[in-house]
Protein backbone atom coordinates (compact mmCIF):
# COMPACT_ATOMS: atom_id res chain seq x y z
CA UNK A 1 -14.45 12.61 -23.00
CA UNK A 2 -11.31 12.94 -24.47
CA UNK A 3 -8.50 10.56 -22.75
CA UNK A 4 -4.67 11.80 -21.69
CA UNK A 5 -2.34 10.30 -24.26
CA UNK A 6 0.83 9.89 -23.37
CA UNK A 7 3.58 9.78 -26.47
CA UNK A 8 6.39 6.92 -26.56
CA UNK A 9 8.84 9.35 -25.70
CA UNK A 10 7.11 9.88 -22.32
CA UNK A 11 6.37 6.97 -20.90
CA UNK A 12 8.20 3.46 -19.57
CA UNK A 13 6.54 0.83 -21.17
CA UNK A 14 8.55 -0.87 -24.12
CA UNK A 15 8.06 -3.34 -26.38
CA UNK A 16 11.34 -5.63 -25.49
CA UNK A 17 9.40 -6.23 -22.03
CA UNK A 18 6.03 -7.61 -23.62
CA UNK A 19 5.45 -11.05 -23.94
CA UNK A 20 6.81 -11.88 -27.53
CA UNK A 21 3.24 -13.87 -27.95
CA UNK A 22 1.14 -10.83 -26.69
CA UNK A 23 2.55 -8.80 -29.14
CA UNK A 24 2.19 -11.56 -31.75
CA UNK A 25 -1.99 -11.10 -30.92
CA UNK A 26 -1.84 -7.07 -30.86
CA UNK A 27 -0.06 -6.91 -34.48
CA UNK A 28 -2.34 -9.41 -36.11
CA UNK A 29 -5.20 -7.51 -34.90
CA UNK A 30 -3.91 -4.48 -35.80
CA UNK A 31 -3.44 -5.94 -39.51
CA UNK A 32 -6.56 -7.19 -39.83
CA UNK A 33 -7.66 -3.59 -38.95
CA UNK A 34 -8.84 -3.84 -35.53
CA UNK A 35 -8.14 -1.67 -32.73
CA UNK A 36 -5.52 -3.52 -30.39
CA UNK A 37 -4.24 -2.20 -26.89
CA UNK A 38 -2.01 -4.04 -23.89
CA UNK A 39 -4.42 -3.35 -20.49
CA UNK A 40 -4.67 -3.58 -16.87
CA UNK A 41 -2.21 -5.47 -14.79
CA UNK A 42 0.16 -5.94 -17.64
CA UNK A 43 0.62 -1.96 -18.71
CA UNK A 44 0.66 -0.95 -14.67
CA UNK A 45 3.11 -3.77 -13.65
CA UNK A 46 5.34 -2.61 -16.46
CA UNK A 47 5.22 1.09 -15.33
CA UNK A 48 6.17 0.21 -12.00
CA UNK A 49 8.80 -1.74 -13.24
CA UNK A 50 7.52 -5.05 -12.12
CA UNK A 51 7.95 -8.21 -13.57
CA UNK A 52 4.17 -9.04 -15.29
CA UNK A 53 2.34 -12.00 -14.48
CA UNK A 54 0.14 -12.18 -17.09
CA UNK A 55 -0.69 -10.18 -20.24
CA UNK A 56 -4.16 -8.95 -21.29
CA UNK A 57 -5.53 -7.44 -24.72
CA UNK A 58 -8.61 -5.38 -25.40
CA UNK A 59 -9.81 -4.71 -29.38
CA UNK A 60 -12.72 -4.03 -30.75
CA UNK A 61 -12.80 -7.42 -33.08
CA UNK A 62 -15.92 -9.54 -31.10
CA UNK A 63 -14.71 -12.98 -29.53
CA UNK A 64 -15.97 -14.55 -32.85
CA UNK A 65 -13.73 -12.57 -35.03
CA UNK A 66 -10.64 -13.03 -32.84
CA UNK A 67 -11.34 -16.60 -32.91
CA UNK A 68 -11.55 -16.27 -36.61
CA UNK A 69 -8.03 -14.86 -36.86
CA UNK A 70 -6.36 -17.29 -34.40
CA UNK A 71 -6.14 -20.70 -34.95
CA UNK A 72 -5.13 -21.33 -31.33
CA UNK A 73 -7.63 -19.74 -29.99
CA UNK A 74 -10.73 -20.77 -27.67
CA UNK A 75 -13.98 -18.88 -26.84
CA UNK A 76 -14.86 -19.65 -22.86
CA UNK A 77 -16.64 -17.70 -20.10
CA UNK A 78 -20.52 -17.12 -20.44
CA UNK A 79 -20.72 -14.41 -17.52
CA UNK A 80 -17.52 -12.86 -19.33
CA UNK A 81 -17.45 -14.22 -23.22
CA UNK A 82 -13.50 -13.49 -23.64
CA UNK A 83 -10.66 -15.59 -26.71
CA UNK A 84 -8.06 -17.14 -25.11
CA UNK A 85 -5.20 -17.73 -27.70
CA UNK A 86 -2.73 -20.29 -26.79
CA UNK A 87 1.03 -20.68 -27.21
CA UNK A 88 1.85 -23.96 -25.86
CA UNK A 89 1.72 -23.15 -21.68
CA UNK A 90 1.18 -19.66 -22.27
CA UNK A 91 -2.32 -18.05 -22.75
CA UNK A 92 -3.11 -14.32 -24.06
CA UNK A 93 -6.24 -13.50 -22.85
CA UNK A 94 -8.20 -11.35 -25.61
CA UNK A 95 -11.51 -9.04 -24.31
CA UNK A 96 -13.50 -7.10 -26.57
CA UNK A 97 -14.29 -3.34 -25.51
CA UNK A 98 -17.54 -3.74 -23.10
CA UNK A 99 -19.83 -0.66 -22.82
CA UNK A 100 -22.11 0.01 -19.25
CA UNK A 101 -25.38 -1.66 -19.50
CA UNK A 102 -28.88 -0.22 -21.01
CA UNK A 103 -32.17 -0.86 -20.48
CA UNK A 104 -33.18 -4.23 -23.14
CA UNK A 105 -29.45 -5.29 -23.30
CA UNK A 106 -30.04 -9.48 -23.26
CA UNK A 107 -26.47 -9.85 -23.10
CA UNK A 108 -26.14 -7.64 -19.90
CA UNK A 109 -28.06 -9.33 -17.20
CA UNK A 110 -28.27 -8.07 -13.54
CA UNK A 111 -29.53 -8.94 -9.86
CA UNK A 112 -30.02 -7.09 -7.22
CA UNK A 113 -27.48 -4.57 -8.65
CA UNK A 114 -25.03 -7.69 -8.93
CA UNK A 115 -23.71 -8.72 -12.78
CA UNK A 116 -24.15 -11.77 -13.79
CA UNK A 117 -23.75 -11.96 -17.26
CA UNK A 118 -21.33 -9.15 -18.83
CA UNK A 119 -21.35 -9.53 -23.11
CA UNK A 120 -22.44 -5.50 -23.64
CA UNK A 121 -19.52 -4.52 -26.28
CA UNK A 122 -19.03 -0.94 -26.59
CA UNK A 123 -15.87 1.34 -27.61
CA UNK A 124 -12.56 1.99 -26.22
CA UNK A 125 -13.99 4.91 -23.53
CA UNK A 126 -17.26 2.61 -22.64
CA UNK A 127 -14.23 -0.08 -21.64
CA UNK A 128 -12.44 1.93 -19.52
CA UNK A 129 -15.12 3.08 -17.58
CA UNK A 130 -16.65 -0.29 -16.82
CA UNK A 131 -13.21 -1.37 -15.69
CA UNK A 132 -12.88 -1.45 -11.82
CA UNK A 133 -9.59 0.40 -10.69
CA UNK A 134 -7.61 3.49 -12.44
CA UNK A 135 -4.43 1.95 -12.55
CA UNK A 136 -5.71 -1.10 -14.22
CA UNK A 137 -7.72 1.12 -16.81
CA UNK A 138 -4.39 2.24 -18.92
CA UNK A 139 -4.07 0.91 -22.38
CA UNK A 140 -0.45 0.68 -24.33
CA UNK A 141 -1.49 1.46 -28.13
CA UNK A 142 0.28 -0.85 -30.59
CA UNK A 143 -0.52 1.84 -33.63
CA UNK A 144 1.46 4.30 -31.81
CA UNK A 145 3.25 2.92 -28.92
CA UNK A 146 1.35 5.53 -26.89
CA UNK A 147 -0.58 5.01 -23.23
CA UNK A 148 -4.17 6.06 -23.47
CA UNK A 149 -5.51 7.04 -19.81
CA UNK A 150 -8.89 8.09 -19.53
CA UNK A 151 -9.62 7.74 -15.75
CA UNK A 152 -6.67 9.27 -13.94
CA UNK A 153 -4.63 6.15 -13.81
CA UNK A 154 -1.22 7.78 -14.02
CA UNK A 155 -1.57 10.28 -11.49
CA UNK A 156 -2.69 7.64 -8.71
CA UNK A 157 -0.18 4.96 -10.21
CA UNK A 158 2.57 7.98 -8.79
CA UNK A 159 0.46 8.17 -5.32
CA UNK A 160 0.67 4.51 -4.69
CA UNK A 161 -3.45 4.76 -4.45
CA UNK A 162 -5.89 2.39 -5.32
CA UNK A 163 -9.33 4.05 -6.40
CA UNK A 164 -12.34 3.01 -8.12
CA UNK A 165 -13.57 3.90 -11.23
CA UNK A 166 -16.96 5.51 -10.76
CA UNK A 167 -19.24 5.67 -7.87
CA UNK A 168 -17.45 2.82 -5.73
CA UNK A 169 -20.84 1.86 -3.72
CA UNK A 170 -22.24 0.80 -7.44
CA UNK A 171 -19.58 -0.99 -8.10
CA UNK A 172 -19.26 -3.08 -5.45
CA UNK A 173 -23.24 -3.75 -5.73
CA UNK A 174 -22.52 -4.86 -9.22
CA UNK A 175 -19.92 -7.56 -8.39
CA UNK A 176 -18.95 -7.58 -4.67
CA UNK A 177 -15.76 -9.22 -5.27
CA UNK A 178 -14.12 -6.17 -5.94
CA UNK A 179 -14.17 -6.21 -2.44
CA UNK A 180 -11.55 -8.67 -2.62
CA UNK A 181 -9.60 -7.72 -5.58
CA UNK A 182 -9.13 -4.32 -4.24
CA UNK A 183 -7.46 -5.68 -0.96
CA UNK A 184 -5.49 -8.27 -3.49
CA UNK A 185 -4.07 -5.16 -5.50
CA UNK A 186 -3.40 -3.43 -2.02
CA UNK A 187 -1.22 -6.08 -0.67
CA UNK A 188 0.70 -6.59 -3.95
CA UNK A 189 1.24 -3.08 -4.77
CA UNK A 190 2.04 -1.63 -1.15
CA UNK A 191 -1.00 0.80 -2.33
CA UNK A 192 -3.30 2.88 0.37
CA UNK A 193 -6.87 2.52 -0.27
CA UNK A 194 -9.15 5.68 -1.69
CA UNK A 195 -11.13 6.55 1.54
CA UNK A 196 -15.07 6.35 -0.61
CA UNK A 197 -13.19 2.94 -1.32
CA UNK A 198 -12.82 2.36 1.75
CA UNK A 199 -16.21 3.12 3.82
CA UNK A 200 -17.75 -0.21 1.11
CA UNK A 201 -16.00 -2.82 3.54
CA UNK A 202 -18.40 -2.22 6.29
CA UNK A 203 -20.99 -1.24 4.30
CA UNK A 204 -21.33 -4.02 1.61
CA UNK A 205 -18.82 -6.78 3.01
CA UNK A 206 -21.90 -8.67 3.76
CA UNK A 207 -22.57 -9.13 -0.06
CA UNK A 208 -19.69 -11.56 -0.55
CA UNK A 209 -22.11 -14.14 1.15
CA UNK A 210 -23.78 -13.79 -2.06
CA UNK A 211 -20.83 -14.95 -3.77
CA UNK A 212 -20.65 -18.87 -5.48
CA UNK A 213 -18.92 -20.07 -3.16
CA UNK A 214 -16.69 -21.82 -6.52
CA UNK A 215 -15.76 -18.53 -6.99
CA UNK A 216 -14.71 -17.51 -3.97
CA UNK A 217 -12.22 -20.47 -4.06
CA UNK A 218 -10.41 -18.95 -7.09
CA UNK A 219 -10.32 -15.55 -5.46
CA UNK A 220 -8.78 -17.11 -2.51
CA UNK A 221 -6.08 -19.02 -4.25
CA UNK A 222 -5.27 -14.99 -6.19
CA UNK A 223 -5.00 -13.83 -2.80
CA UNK A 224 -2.67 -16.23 -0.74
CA UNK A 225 -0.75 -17.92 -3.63
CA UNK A 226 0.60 -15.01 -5.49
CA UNK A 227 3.39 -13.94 -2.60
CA UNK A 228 2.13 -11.09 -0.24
CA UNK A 229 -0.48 -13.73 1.36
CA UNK A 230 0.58 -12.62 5.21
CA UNK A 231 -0.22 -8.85 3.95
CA UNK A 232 -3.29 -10.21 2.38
CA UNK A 233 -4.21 -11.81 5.27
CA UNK A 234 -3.85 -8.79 7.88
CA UNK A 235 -5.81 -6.33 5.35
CA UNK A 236 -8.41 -8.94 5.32
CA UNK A 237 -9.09 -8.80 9.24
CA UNK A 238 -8.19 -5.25 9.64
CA UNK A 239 -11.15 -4.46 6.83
CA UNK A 240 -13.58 -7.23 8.78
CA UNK A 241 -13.76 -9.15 5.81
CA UNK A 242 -11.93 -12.37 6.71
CA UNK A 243 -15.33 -13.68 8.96
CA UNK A 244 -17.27 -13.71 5.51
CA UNK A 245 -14.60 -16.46 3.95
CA UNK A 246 -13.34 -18.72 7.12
CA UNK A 247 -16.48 -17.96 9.81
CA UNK A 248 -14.92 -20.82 12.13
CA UNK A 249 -11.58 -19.83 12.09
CA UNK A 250 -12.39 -15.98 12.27
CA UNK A 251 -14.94 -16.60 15.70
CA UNK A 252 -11.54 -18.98 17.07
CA UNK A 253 -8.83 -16.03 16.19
CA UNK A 254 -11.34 -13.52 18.68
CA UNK A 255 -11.60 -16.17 21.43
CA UNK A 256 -8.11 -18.11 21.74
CA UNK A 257 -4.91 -16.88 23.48
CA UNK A 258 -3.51 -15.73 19.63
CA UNK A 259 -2.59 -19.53 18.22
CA UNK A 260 -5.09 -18.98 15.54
CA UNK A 261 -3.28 -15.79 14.24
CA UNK A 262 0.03 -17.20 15.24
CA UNK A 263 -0.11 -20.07 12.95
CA UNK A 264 -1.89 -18.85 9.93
CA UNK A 265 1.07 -16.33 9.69
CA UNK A 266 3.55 -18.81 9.96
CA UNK A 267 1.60 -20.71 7.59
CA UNK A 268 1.46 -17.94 4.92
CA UNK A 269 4.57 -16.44 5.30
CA UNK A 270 6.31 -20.09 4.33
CA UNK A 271 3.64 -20.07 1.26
CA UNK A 272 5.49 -16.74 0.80
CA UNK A 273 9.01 -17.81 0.96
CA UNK A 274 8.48 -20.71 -1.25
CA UNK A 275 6.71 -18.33 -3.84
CA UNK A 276 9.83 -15.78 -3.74
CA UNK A 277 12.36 -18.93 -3.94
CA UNK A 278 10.17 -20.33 -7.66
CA UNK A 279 9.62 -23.29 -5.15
CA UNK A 280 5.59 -25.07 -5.51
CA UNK A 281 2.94 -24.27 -3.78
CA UNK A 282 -0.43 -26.33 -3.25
CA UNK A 283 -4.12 -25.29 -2.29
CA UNK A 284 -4.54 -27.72 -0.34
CA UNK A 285 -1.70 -26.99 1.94
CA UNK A 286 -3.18 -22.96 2.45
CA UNK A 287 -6.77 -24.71 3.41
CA UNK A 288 -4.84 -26.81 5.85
CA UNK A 289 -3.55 -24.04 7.60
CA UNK A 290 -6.17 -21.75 7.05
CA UNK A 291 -8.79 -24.57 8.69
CA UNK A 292 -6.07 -26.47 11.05
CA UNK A 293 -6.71 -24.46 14.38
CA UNK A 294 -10.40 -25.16 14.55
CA UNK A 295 -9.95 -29.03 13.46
CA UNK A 296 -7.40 -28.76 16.33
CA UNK A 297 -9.48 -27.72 18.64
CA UNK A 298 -12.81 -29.63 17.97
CA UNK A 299 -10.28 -32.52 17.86
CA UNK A 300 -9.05 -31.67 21.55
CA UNK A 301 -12.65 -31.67 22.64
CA UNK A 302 -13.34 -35.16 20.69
CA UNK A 303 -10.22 -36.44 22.82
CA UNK A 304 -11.39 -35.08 26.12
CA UNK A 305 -14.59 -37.30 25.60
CA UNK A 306 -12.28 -40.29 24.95
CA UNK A 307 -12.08 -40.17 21.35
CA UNK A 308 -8.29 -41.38 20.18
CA UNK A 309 -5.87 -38.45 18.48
CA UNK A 310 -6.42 -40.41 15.36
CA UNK A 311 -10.09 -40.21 15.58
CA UNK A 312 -10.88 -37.06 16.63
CA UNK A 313 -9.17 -35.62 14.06
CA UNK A 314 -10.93 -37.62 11.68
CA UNK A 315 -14.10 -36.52 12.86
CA UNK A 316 -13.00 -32.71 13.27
CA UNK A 317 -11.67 -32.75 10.08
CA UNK A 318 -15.12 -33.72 8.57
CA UNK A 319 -16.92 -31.64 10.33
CA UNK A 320 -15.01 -28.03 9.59
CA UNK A 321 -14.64 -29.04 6.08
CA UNK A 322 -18.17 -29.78 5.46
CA UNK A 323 -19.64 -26.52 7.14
CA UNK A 324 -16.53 -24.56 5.29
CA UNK A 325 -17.26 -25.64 2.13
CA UNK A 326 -20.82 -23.31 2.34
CA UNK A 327 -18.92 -20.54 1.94
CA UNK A 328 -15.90 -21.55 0.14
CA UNK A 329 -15.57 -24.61 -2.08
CA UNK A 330 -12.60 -27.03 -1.57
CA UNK A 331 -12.39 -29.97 -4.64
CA UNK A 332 -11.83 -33.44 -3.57
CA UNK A 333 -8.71 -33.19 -5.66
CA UNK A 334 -7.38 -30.55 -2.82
CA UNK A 335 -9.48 -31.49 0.61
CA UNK A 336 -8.62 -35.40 0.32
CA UNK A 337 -4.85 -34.32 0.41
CA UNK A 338 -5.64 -31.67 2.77
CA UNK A 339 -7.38 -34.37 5.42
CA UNK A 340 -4.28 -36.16 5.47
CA UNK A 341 -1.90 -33.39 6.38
CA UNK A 342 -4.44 -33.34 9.05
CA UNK A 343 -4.44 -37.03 10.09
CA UNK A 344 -0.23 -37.29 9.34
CA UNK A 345 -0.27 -35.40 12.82
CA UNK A 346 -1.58 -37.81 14.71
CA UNK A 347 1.13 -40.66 13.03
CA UNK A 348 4.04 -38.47 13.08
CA UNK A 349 3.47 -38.86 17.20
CA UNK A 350 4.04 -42.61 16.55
CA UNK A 351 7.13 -43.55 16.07
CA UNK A 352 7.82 -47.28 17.48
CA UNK A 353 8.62 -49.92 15.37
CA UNK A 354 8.52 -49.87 11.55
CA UNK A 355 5.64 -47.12 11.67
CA UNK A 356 8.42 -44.65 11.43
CA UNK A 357 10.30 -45.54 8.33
CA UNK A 358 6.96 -46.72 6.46
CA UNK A 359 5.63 -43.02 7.48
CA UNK A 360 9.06 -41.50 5.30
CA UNK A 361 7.28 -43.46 2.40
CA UNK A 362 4.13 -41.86 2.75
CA UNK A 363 2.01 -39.22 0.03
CA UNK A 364 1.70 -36.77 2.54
CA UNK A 365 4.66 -37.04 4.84
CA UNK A 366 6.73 -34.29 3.68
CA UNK A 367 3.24 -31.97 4.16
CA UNK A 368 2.73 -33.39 7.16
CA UNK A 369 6.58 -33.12 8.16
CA UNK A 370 6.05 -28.94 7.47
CA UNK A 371 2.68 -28.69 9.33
CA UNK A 372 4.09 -30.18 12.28
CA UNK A 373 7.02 -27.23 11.91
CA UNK A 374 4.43 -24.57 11.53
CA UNK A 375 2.53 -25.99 15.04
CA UNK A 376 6.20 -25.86 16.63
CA UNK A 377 7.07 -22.05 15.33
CA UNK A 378 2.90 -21.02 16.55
CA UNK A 379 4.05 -22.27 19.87
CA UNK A 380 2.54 -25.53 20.31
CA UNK A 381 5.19 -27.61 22.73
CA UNK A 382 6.80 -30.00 19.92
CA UNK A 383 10.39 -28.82 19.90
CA UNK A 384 11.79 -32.70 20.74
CA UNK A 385 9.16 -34.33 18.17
CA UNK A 386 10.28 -31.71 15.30
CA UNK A 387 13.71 -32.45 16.52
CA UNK A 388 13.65 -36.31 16.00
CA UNK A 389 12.01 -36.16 12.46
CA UNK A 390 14.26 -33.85 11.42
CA UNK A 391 17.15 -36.08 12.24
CA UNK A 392 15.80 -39.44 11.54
CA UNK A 393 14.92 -38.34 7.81
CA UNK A 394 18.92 -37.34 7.28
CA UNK A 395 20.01 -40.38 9.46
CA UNK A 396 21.28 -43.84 7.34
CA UNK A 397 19.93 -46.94 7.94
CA UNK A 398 21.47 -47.45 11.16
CA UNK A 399 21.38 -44.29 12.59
CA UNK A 400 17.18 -44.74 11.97
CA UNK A 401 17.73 -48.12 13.92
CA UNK A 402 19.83 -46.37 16.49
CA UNK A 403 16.87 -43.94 17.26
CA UNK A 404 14.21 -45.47 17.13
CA UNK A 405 15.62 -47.95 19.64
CA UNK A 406 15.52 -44.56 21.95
CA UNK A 407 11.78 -43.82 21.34
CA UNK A 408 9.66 -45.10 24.61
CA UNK A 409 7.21 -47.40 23.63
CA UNK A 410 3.87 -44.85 22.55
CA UNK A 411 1.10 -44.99 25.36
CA UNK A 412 -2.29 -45.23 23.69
CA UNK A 413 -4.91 -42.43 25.16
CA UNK A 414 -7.55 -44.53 24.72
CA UNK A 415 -6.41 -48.61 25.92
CA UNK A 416 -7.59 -51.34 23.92
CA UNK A 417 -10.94 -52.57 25.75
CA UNK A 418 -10.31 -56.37 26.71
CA UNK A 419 -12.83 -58.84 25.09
CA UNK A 420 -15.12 -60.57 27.83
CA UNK A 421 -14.56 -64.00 28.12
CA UNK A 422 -17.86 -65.73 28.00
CA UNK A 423 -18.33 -69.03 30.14
């Protein structure tokens, strides 16, 4: 099939917006006499004029013979073998041209229509066919300076549509995550979905339980932590596909009064804000909210059988993490923090005595400090409590003294049990 090439003269992408080290890989390629061509996000970004996040090459060199050529570079992956070639922080990922599987291939292994291990090499055409989405399938030639567009990229890149290369139902069997990536692309983009692309949600949504759930976790961050997480987040419930990743919290967003919904948006559009403003952003903090209103309300139930605040969240907190984790994992290094965001709501209630200035000094009092905002704006009746932390962290020394002298010493929900006296 012979691709649409588009000359220099007739097209937006230009060098003086490429990554200096990107083009660095494409030129020695291209004078060691390999083939060399920007792809995907980084060529489609630039044609929308968009800022790139990242920037990807394809060549026809194997991962062996870019390594050989690149000092800096490292081989990883075994379900995709790609060369990463490093430039201090900044990585250029490096994929050789992958062809559609045959019959005997032992480096193309599939399940149940799923991939699983993805080393077929093939040429230029074979690789953008076995890519998943015509606007990511357009290739910047550095021979030429040309676009190469084999799959109708350009025209749907001008109709703001998203459609999959090939017969989307195969696709989707071959690595359901597309599922994901396709909403992902949606919300960034502003994009409407092809309608074939469209009838797989309800037909093969089910296949993401099929997923590792370690997997899932780094689709999840790609989704809420790259800006457009609220419109992430609606496509994901319109399309019925949220109930496959958060189960508890999807069955609680159907049967509460709309707290659920409430805070997770006011949880993701901050993420979003902070994202816009080059401000951090944690994983652990999106899990929080994600997972907060059913450790909320198991907690409420915990209390209602006499449990303290402090306790039942502890126990709620196990419990939703442990049965969310068989879907989606959560490392230590982000659910430990994550638990006490949790707990820091049942301390920042507490505010006699020293317990409020030692709090200030706490890990996880500024997260906590924001989650107890978040509660507030989902329309949880904490206006005065919000309120007083606000002020006491901008008050001096005596103006902390001054306040807390005003708190009302804290009634305990569950009283200290006296000791029998034994005779």
């Amino acid at each position: 099939m012979q691709p649409e090439i588009i000359p220099r003269a007739e097209h937006a992408v230009s060098r003086a917006d490429i990554s200096e080290y990107a083009l660095k890989v494409l030129y020695r390629l291209k004078k060691a006499g390999y083939a060399a061509y920007l792809v995907g996000g980084g060529v489609r970004d630039l044609l929308l004029r968009h800022r790139p996040k990242d920037f990807d090459v394809a060549t026809d060199a194997t991962p062996d013979e870019v390594k050989k050529l690149f000092r800096n570079c490292r081989l990883i992956g075994r379900r995709f073998r790609l060369a990463h070639v490093h430039f201090g922080r900044d990585i250029i990922e490096v994929a050789t041209f992958r062809a559609q599987h045959r019959d005997g291939d032992e480096d193309g292994v599939m399940t149940d229509g799923m991939i699983l291990r993805d080393n077929v090499f093939g040429s230029l055409e074979e690789d953008a066919f076995r890519r998943d989405f015509t606007v990511n399938a357009l290739y910047y030639n550095i021979e030429d300076f040309s676009l190469v567009d084999y799959t109708g990229g350009l025209s749907d890149l001008e109709q703001r549509r998203l459609r999959m290369i090939g017969d989307p139902e195969v696709r989707i069997q071959e690595d359901p995550v597309r599922l994901l990536r396709a909403l992902r692309f949606a919300a960034k983009l502003g994009f409407s979905l092809d309608p074939q692309l469209e009838q797989q949600f309800a037909r093969h949504g089910g296949r993401l339980l099929d997923v590792p759930p370690a997997r899932l976790f780094e689709e999840i961050l790609k989704l809420f932590m790259s800006g457009y997480g609220i419109r992430a987040f609606e496509l994901l419930v319109h399309y019925d596909i949220f109930r496959y990743l958060f189960p508890q919290t999807a069955d609680l967003m159907e049967a509460d009064d709309g707290y659920t919904r409430r805070f997770i948006e006011a949880g993701l559009g901050n993420t979003d804000r902070r994202l816009q403003d080059d401000k951090p952003v944690t994983p652990f903090f999106l899990f929080g909210v994600l997972l907060w209103p059913v450790v909320r309300q198991q907690a409420q139930l915990l209390q209602e059988q006499d449990e303290s605040e402090l306790q039942a969240l502890q126990q709620a907190a196990g419990d939703v993490v442990q049965a969310q984790t068989r879907r989606i994992t959560i490392p230590k290094r982000f659910g430990l923090p994550m638990k006490e965001t949790w707990l820091m709501q049942a301390r920042l209630s507490r505010r006699q005595g020293k317990r409020a200035v030692r709090l200030l000094e706490a890990p996880r009092f500024r997260a906590g400090y924001d989650f107890l905002l978040l509660r507030q704006q989902a329309g949880e009746p904490l206006q005065e409590l919000c309120d007083w932390w606000t002020q006491f962290q901008e008050a001096d020394e005596k103006g902390q003294r001054d306040m807390l002298q005003t708190v009302s010493p804290g009634k305990s929900k569950r009283g200290r049990r006296r000791r029998k006296k034994h005779t």
